[in-house]
Protein backbone atom coordinates (compact mmCIF):
# COMPACT_ATOMS: atom_id res chain seq x y z
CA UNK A 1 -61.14 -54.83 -44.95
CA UNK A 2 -58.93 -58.14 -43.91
CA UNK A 3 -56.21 -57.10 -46.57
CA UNK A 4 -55.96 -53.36 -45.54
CA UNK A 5 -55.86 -54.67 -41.98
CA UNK A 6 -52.88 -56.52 -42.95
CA UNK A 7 -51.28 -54.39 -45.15
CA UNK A 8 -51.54 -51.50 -42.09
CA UNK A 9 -50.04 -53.88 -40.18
CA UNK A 10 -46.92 -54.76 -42.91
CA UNK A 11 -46.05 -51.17 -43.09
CA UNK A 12 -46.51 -50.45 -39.36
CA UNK A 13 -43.83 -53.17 -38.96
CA UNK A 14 -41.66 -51.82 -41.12
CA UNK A 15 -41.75 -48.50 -39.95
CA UNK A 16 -41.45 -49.36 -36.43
CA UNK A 17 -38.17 -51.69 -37.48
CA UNK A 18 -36.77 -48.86 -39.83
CA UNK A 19 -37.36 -45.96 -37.57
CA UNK A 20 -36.42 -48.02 -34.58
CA UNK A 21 -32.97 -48.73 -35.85
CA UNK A 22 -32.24 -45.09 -36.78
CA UNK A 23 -33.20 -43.68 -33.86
CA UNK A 24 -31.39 -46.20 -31.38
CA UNK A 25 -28.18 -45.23 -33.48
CA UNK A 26 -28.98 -41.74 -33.13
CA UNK A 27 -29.45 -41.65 -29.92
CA UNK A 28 -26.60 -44.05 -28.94
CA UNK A 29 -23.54 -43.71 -31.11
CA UNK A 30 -21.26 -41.03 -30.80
CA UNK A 31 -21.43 -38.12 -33.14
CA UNK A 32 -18.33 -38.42 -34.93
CA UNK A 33 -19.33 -42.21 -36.27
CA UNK A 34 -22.89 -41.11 -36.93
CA UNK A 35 -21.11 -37.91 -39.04
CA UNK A 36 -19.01 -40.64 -40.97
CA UNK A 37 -22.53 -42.58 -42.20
CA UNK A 38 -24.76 -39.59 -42.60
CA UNK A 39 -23.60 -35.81 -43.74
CA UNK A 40 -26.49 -34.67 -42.59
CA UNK A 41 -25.65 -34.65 -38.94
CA UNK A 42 -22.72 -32.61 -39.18
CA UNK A 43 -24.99 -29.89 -40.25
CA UNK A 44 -27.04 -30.04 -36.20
CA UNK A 45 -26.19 -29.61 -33.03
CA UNK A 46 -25.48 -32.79 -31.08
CA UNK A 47 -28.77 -32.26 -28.82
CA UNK A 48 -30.57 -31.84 -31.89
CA UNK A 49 -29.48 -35.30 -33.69
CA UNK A 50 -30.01 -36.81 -30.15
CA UNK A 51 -33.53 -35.24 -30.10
CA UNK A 52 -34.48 -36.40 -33.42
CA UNK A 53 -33.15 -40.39 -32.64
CA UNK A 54 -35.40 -40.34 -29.46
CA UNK A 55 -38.36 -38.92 -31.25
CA UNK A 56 -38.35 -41.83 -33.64
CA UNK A 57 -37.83 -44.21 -31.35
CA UNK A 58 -40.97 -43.02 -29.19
CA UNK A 59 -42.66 -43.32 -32.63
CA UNK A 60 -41.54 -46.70 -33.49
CA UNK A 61 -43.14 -47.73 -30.02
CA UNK A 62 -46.15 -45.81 -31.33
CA UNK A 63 -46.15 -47.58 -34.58
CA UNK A 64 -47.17 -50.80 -32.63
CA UNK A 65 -47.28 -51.01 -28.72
CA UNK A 66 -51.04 -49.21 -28.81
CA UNK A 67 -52.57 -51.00 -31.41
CA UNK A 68 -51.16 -54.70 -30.02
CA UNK A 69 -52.34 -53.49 -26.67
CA UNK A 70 -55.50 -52.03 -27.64
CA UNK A 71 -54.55 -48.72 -25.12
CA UNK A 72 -55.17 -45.80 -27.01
CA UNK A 73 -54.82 -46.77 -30.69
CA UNK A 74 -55.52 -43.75 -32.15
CA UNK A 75 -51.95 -43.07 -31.31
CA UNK A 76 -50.78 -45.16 -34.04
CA UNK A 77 -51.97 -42.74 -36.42
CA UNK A 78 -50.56 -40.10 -34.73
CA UNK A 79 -47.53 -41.62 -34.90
CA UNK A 80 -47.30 -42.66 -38.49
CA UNK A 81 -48.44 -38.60 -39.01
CA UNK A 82 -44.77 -38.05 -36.72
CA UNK A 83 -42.67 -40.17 -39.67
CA UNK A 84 -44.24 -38.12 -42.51
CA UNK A 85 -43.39 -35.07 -41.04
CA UNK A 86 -39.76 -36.26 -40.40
CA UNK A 87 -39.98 -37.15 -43.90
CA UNK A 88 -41.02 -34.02 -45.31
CA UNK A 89 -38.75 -32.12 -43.12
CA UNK A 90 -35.70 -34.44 -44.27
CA UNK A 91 -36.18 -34.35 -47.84
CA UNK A 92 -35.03 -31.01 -48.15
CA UNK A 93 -31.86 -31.33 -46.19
CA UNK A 94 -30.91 -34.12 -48.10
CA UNK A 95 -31.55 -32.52 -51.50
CA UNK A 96 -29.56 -29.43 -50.35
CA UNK A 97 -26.48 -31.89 -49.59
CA UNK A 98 -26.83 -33.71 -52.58
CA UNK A 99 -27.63 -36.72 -51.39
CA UNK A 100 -29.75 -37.93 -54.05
CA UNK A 101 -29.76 -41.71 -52.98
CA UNK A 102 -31.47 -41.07 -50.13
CA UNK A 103 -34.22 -39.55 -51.42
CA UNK A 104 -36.27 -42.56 -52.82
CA UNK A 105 -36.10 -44.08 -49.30
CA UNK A 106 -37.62 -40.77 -47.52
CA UNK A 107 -40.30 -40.95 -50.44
CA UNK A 108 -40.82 -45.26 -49.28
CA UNK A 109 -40.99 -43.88 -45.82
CA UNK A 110 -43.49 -41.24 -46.62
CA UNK A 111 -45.49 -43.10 -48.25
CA UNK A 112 -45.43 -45.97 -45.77
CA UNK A 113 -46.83 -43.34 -43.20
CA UNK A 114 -49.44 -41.52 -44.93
CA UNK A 115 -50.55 -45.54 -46.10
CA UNK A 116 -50.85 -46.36 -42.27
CA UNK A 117 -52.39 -43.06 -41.15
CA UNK A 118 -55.17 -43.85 -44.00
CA UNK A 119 -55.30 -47.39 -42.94
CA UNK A 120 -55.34 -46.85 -39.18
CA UNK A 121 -57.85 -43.95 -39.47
CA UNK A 122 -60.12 -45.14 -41.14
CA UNK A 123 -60.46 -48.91 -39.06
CA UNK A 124 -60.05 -46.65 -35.78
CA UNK A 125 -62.99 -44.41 -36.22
């Protein structure tokens, strides 16, 4: 149970840094830069890209802040369930665009979830 404890804990860190990162540059940097570094944006709205940087930076809190605090960890879960979905949702944008290097890291990133929602889940209840 000690090395699925800190495996959960690896990938939580990860996700929270990865997801963190994206969505503080999503939610910060103007639209014409962010256009320049991913195709994909130029394809949403503004509010939209905005929407989808805050939501990942709310789940990068997620991905940590309840289980270090011990408030509410079942939200951890919850969270890591939040990346998949982006994940899911993102692969096929980037496969329409062609963007074929992406799509191993959305599949790292999926998989990082779904390992921490089994991980969490299962040492939560």
């Amino acid at each position: 149970m000690l090395s699925l404890n800190v495996g959960a804990w690896i990938a939580q860190g990860m996700l929270a840094a990865m997801f963190g990162m994206a969505g503080m540059m999503k939610s910060t940097r103007p639209m014409d830069g962010l256009a320049e570094r991913m195709e994909w944006v130029k394809q949403y709205k503004p509010s939209t890209v905005r929407l989808i940087g805050l939501v990942e930076v709310a789940g990068a809190l997620g991905m940590v802040l309840p289980m270090v605090t011990g408030i509410l960890p079942w939200l951890t879960p919850l969270a890591a369930i939040g990346f998949a979905a982006i994940q899911i949702l993102a692969l096929p944008v980037h496969l329409r665009l062609g963007e074929m290097k992406i799509i191993p890291m959305n599949l790292a990133l999926l998989g990082l979830s779904l390992f921490v929602v089994w991980g969490r889940w299962g040492l939560i209840f």
